[in-house]
N, C-alpha and C. Protein backbone atom coordinates (compact mmCIF):
# COMPACT_ATOMS: atom_id res chain seq x y z
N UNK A 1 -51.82 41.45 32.25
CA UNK A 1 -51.08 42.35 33.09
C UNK A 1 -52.01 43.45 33.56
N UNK A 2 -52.11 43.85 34.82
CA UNK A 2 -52.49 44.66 35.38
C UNK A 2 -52.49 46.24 34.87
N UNK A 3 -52.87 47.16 34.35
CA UNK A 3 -52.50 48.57 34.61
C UNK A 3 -53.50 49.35 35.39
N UNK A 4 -52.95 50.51 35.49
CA UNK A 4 -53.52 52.17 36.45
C UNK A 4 -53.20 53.36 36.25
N UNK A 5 -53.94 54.10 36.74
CA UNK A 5 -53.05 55.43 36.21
C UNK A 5 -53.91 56.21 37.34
N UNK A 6 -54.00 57.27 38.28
CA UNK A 6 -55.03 58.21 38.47
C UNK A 6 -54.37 59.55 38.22
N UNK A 7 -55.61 60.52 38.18
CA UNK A 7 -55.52 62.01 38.38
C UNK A 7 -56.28 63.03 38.55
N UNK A 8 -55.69 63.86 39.69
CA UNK A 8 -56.94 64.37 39.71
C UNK A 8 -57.20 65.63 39.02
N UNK A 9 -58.26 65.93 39.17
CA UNK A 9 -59.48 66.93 38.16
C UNK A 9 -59.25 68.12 39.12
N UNK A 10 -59.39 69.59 38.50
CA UNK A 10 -59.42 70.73 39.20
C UNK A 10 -60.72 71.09 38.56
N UNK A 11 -62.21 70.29 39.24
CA UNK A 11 -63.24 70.14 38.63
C UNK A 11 -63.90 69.98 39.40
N UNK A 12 -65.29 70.04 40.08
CA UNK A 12 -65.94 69.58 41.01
C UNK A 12 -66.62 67.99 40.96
N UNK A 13 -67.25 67.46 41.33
CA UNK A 13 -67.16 65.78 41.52
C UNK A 13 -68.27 66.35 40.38
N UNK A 14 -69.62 66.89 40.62
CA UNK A 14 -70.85 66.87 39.71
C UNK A 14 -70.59 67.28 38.45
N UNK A 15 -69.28 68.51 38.51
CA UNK A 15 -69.01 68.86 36.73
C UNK A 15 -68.40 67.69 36.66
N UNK A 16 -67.36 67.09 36.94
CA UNK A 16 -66.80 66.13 36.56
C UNK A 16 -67.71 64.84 35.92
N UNK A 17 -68.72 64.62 36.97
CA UNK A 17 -69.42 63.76 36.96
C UNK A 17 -70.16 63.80 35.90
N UNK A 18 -70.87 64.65 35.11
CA UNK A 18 -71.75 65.42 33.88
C UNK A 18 -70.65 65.08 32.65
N UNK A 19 -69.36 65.79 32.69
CA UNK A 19 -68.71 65.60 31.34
C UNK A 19 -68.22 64.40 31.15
N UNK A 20 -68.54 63.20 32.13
CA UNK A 20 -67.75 62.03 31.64
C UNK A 20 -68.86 61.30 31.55
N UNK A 21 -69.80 61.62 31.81
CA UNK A 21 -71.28 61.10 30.99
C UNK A 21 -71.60 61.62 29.67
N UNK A 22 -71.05 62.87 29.63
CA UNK A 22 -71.12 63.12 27.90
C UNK A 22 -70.24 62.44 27.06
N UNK A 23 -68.88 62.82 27.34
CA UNK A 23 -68.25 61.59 27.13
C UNK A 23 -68.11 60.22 26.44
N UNK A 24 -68.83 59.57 27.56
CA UNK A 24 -69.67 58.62 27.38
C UNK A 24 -70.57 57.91 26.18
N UNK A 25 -71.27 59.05 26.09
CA UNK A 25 -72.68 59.19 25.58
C UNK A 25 -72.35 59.27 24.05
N UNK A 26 -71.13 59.95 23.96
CA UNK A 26 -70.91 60.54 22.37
C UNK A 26 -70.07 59.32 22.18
N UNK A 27 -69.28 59.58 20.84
CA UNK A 27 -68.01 58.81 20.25
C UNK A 27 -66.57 59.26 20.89
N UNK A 28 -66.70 60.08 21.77
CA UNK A 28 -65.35 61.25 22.35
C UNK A 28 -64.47 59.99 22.81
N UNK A 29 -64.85 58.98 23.73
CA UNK A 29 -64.15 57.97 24.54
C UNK A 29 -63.60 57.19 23.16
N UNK A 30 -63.69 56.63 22.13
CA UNK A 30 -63.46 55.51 21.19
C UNK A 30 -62.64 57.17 20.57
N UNK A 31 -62.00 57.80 20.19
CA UNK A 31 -61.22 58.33 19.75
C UNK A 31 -59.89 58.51 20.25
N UNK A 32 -60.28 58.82 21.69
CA UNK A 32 -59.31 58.54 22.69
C UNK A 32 -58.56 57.87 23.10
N UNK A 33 -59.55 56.63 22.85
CA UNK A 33 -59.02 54.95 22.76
C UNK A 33 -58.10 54.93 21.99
N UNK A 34 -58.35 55.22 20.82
CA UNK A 34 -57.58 55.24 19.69
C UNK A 34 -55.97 55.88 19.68
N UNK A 35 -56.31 57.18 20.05
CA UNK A 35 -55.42 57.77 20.22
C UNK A 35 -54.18 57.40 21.05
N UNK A 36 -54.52 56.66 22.52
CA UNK A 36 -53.92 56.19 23.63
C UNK A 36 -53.28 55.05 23.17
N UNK A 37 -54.37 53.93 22.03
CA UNK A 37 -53.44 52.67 21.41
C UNK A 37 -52.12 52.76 20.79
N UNK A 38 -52.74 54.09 20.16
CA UNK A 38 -51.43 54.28 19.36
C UNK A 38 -50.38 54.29 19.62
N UNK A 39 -50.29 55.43 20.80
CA UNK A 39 -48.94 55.87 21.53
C UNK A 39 -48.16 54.51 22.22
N UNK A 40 -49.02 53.98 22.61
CA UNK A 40 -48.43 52.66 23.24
C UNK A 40 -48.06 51.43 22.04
N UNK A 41 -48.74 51.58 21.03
CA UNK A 41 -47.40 50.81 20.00
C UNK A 41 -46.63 51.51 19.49
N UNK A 42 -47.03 52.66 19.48
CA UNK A 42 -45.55 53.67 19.16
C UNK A 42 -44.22 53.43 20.57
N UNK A 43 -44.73 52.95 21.50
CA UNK A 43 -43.81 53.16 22.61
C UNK A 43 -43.00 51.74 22.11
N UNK A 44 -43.86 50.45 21.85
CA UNK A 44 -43.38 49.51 21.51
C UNK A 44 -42.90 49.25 20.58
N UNK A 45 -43.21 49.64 19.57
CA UNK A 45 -41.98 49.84 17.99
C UNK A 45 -40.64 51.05 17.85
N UNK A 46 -40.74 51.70 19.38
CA UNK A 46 -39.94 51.92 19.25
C UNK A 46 -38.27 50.76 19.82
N UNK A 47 -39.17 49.65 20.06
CA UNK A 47 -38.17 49.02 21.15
C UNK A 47 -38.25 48.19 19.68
N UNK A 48 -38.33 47.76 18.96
CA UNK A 48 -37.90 47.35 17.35
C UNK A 48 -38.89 46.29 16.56
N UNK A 49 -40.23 46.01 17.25
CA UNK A 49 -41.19 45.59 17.08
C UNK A 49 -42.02 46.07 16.46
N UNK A 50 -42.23 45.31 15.18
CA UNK A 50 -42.56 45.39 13.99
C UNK A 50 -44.88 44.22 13.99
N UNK A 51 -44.73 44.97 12.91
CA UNK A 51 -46.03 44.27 12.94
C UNK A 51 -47.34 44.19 14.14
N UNK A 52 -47.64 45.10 14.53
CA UNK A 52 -48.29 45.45 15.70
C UNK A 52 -49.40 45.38 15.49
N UNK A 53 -50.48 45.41 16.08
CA UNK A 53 -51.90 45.02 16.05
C UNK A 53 -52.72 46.64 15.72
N UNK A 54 -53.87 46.67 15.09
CA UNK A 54 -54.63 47.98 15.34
C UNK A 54 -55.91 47.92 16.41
N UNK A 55 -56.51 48.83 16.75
CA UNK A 55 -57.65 49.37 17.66
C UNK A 55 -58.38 48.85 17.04
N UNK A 56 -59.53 48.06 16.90
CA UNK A 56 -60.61 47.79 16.49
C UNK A 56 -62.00 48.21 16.36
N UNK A 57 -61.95 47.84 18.06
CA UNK A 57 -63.41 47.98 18.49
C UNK A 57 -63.38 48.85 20.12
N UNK A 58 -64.14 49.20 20.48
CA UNK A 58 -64.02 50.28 21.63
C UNK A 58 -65.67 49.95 21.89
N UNK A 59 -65.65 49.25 23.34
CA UNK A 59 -67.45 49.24 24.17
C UNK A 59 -67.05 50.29 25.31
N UNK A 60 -68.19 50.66 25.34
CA UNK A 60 -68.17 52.16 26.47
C UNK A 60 -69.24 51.27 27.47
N UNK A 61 -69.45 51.04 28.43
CA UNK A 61 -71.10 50.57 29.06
C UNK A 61 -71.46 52.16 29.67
N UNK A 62 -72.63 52.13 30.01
CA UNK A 62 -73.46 52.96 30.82
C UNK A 62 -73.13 53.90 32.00
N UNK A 63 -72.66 54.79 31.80
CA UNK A 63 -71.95 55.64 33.17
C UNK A 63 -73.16 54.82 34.57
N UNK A 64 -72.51 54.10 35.84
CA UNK A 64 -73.14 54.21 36.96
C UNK A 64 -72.83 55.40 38.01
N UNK A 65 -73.51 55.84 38.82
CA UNK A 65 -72.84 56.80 39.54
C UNK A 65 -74.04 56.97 41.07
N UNK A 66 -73.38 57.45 41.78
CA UNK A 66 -73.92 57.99 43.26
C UNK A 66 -73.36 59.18 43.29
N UNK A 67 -74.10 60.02 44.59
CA UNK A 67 -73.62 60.99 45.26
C UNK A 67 -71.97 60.84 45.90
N UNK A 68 -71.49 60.08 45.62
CA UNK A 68 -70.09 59.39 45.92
C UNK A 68 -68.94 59.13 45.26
N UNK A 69 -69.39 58.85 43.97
CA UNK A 69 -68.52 58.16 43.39
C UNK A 69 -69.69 57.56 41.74
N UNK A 70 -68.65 57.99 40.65
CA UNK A 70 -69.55 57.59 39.11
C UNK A 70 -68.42 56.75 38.67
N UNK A 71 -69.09 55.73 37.80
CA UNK A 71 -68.03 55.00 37.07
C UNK A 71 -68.50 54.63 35.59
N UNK A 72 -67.70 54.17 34.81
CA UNK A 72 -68.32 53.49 33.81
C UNK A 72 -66.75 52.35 33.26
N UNK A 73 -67.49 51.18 32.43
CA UNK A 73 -66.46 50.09 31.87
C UNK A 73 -66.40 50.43 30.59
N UNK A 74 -64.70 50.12 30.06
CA UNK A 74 -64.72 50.51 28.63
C UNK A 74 -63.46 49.10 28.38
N UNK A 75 -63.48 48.48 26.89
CA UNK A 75 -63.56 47.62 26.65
C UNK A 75 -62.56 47.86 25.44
N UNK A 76 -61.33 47.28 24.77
CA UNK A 76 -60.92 47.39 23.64
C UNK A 76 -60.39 46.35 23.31
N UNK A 77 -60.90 45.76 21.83
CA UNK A 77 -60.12 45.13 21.14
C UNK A 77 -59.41 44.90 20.12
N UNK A 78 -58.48 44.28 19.88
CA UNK A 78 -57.41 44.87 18.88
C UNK A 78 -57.54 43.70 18.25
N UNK A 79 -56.56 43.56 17.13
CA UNK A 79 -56.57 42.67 15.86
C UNK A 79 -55.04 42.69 15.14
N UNK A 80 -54.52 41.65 14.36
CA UNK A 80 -53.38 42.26 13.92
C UNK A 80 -52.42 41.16 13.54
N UNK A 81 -51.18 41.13 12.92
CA UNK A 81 -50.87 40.31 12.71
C UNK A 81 -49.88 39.37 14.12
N UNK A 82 -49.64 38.25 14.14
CA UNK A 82 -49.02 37.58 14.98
C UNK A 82 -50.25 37.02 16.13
N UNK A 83 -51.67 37.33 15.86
CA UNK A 83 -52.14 37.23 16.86
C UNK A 83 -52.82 38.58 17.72
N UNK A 84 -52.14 39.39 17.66
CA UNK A 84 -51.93 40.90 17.83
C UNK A 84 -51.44 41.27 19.01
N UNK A 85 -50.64 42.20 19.30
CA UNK A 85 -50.05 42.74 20.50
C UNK A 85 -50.77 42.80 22.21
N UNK A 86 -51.97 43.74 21.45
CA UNK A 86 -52.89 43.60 22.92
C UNK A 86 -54.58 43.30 22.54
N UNK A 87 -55.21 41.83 22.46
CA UNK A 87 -55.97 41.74 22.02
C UNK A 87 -56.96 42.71 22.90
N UNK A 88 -57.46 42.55 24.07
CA UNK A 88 -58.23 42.87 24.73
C UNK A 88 -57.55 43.79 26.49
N UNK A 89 -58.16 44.89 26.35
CA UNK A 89 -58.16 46.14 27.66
C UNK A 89 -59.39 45.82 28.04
N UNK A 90 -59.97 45.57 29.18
CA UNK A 90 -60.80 45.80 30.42
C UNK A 90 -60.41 46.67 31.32
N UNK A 91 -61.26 48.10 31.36
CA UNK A 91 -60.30 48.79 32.36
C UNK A 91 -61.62 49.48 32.65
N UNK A 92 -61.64 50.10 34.00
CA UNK A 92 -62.91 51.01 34.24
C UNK A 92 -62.03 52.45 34.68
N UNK A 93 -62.97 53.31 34.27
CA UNK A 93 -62.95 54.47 34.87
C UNK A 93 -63.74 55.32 36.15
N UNK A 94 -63.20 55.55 37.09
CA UNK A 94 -63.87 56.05 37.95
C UNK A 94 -63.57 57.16 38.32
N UNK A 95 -64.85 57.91 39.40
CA UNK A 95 -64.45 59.75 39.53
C UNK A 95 -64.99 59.60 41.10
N UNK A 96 -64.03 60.32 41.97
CA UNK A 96 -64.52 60.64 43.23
C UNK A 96 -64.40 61.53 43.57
N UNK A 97 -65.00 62.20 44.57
CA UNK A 97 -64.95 63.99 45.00
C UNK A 97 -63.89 63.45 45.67
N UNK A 98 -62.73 64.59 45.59
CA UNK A 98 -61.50 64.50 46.43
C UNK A 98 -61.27 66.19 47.07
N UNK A 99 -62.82 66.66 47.36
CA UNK A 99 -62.64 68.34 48.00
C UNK A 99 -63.75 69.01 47.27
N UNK A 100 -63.88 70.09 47.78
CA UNK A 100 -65.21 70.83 46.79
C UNK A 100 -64.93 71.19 45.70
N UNK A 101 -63.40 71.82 45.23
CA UNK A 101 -63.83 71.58 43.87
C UNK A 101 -62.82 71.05 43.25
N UNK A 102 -62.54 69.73 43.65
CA UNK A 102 -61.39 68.39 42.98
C UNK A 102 -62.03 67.25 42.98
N UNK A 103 -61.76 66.56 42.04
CA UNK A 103 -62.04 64.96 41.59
C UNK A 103 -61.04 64.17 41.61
N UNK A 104 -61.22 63.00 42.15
CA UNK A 104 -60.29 62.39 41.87
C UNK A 104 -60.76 60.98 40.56
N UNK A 105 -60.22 61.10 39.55
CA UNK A 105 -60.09 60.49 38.55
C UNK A 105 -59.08 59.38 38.44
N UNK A 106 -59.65 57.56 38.46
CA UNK A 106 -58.55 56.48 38.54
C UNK A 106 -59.25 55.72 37.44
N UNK A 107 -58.18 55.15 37.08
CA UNK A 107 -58.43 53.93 35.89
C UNK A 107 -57.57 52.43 36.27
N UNK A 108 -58.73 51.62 36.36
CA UNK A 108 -57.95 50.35 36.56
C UNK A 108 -58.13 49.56 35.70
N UNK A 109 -57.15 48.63 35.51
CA UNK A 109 -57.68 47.40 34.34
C UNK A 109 -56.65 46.42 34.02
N UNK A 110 -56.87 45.81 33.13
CA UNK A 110 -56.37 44.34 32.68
C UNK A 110 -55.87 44.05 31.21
N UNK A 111 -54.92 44.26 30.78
CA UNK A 111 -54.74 43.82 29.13
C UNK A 111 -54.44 41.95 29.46
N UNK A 112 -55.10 41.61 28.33
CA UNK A 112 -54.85 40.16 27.92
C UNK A 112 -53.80 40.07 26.91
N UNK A 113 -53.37 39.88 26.58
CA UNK A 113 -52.28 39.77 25.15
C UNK A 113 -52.52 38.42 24.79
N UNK A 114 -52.46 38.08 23.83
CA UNK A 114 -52.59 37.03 22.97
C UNK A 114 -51.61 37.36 21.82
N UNK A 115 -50.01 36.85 22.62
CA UNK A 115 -49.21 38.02 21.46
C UNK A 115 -49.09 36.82 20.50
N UNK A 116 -49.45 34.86 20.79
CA UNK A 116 -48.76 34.09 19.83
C UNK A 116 -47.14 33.89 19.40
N UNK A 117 -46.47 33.81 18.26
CA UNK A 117 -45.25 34.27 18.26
C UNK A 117 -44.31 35.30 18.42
N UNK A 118 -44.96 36.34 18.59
CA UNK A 118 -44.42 37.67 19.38
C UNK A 118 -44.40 37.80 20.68
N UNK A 119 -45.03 36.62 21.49
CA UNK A 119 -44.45 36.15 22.87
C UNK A 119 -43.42 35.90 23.16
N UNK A 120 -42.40 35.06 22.80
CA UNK A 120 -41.26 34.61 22.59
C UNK A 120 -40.27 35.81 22.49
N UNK A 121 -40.40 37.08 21.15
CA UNK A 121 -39.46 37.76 20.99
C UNK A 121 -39.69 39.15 21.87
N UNK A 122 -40.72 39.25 22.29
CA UNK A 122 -40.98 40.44 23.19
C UNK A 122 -40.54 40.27 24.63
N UNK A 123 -39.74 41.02 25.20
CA UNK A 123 -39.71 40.94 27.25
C UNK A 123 -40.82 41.61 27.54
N UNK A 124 -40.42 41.42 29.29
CA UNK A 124 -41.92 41.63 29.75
C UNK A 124 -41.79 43.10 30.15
N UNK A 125 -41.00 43.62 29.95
CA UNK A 125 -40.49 44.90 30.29
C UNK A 125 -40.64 46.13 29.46
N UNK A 126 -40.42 45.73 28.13
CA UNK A 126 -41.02 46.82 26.79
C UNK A 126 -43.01 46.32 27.16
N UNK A 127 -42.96 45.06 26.93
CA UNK A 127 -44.63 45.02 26.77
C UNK A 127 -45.51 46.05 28.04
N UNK A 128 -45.02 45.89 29.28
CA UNK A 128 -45.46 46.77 30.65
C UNK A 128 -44.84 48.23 30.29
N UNK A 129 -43.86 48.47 29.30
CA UNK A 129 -44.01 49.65 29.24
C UNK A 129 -44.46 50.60 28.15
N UNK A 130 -44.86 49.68 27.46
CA UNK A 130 -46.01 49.94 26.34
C UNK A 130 -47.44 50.19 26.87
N UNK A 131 -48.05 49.04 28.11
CA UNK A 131 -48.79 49.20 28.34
C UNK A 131 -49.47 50.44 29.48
N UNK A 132 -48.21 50.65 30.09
CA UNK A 132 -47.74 52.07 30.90
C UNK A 132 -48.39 53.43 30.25
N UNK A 133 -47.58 53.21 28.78
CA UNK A 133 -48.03 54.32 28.37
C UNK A 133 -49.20 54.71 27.71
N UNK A 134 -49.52 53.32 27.40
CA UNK A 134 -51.39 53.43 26.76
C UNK A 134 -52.06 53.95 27.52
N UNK A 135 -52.17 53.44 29.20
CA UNK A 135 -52.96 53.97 30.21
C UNK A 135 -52.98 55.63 30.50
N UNK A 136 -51.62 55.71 30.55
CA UNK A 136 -51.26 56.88 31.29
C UNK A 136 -51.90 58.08 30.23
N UNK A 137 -51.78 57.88 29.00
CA UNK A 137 -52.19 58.66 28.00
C UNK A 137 -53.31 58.87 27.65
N UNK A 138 -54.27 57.51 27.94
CA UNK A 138 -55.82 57.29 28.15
C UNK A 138 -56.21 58.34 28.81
N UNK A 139 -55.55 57.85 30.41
CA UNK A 139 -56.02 58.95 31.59
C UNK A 139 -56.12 60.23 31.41
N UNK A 140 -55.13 60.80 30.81
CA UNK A 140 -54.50 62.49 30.77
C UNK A 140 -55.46 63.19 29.86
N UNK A 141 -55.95 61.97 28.41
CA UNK A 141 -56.63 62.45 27.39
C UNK A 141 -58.09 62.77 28.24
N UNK A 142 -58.66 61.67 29.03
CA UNK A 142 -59.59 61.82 29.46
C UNK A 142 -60.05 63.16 30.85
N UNK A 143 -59.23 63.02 31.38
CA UNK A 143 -58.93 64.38 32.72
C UNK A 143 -58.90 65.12 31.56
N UNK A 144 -58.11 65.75 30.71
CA UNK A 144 -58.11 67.24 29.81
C UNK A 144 -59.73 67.08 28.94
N UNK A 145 -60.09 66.31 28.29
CA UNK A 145 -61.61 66.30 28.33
C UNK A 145 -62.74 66.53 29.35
N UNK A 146 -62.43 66.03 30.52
CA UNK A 146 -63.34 66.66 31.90
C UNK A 146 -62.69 67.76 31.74
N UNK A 147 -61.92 68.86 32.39
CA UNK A 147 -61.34 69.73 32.59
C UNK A 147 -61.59 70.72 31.70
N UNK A 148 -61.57 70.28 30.37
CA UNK A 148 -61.04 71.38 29.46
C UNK A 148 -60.18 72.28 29.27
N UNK A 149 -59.06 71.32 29.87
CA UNK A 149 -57.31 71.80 29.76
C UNK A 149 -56.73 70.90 29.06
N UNK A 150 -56.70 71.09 27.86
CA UNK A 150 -55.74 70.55 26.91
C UNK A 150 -54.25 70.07 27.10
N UNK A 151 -53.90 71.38 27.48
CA UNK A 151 -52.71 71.22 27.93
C UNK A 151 -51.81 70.66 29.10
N UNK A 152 -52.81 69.95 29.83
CA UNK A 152 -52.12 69.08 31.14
C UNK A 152 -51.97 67.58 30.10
N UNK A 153 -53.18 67.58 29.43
CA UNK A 153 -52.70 66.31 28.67
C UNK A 153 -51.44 66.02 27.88
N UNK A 154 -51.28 67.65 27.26
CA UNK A 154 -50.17 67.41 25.73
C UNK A 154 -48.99 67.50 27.22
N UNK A 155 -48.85 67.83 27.94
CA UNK A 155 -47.89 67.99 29.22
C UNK A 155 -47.56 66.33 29.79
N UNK A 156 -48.68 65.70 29.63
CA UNK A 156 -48.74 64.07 30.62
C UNK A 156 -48.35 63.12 29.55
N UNK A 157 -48.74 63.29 27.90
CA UNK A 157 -48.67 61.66 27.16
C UNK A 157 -47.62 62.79 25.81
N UNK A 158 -46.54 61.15 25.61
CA UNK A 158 -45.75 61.80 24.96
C UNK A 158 -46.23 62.74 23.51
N UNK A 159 -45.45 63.97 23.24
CA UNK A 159 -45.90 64.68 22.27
C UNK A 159 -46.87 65.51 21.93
N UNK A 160 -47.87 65.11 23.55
CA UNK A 160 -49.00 65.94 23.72
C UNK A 160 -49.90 66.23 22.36
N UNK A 161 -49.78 65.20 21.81
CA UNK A 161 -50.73 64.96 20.33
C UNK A 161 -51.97 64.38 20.90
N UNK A 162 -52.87 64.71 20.18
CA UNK A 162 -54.22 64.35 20.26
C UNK A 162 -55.23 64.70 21.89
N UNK A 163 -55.13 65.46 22.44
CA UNK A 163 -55.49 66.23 23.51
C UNK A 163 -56.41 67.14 23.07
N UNK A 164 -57.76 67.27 23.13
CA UNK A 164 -58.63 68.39 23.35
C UNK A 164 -59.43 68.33 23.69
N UNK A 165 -60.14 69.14 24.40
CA UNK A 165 -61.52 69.54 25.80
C UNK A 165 -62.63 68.71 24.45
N UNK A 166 -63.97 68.56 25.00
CA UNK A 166 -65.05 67.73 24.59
C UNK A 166 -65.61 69.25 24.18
N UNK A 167 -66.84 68.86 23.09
CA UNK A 167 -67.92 69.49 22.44
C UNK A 167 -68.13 70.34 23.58
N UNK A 168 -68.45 71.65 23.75
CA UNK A 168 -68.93 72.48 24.05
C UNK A 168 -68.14 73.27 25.28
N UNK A 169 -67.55 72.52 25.48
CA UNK A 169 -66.52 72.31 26.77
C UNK A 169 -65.59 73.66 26.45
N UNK A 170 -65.48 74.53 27.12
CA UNK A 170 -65.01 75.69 26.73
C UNK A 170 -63.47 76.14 28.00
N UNK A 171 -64.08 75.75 29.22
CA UNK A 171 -62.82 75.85 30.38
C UNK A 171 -63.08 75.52 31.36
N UNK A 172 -62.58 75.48 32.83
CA UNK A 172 -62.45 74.52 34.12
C UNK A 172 -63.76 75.17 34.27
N UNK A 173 -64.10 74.69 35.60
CA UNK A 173 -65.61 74.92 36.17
C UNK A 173 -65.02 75.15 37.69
């Protein structure tokens, strides 16, 4: 299944462009990951689904970038019983100047599921909106890390848990 999410940054394309290479660079993105999995089997156990898969593994590749436009691919795989809920996310992140000092921040990507016998008892309607909210929470975590506004995140993904600006990252630019 397909997901997306964008948003934009009250950030300039080059700050933008700098903190999501730090980002990057550190462990900040695989926490995030984490964080974003969660919420989205929390979204799905809340619909009465039991036995859900965990976060595993998290690949970040290499920020690419131009005077235009930076991107980088990030990669997750899960594990779990039944097969697991969402084995594998392919999703990239990208940043574009959207004004002198706005970014525009989009995430596209792909979950595979390999749900096995939890195919059968799951619709496709809790699973897309599980996967809704993984993204959307990804995104928000990641924009309030560029930004260093916490609080648009705890504002965007439910409960606004796990939201905070990156190492050194002190406020907007």
């Amino acid at each position: 299944m397909f997901v997306g999410d964008e948003v934009l940054l009250e950030v300039s394309f080059a700050v933008a462009r700098e903190r999501l290479a730090q980002l990057a660079e550190g462990s900040v993105l695989i926490g995030t990951s984490q964080d974003a999995y969660g919420r989205g089997a929390v979204a799905l156990a809340s619909t009465g689904m039991t036995g859900l898969s965990e976060l595993v593994r998290v690949q970040v590749r290499e920020m690419s970038w131009t005077d235009r436009t930076a991107g980088l691919a990030i990669r997750w795989e899960a594990t779990g019983s039944g097969g697991g809920l969402v084995p594998v996310l392919d999703a990239d992140i990208r940043l574009a100047p959207a004004g002198k000092h706005a970014t525009l921040l989009t995430m596209a990507g792909v979950y595979r599921p390999a749900l096995g016998s939890l195919e059968k008892t799951l619709d496709q309607a809790n699973l897309h909106r599980a996967a809704a909210v993984t993204i959307r929470s990804f995104a928000a975590e990641v924009a309030a890390r560029i930004t260093g506004r916490p609080g648009a995140a705890q504002a965007a993904v439910p409960n606004g848990a796990g939201a905070s600006p990156p190492p050194g990252v002190t406020g907007p630019a």
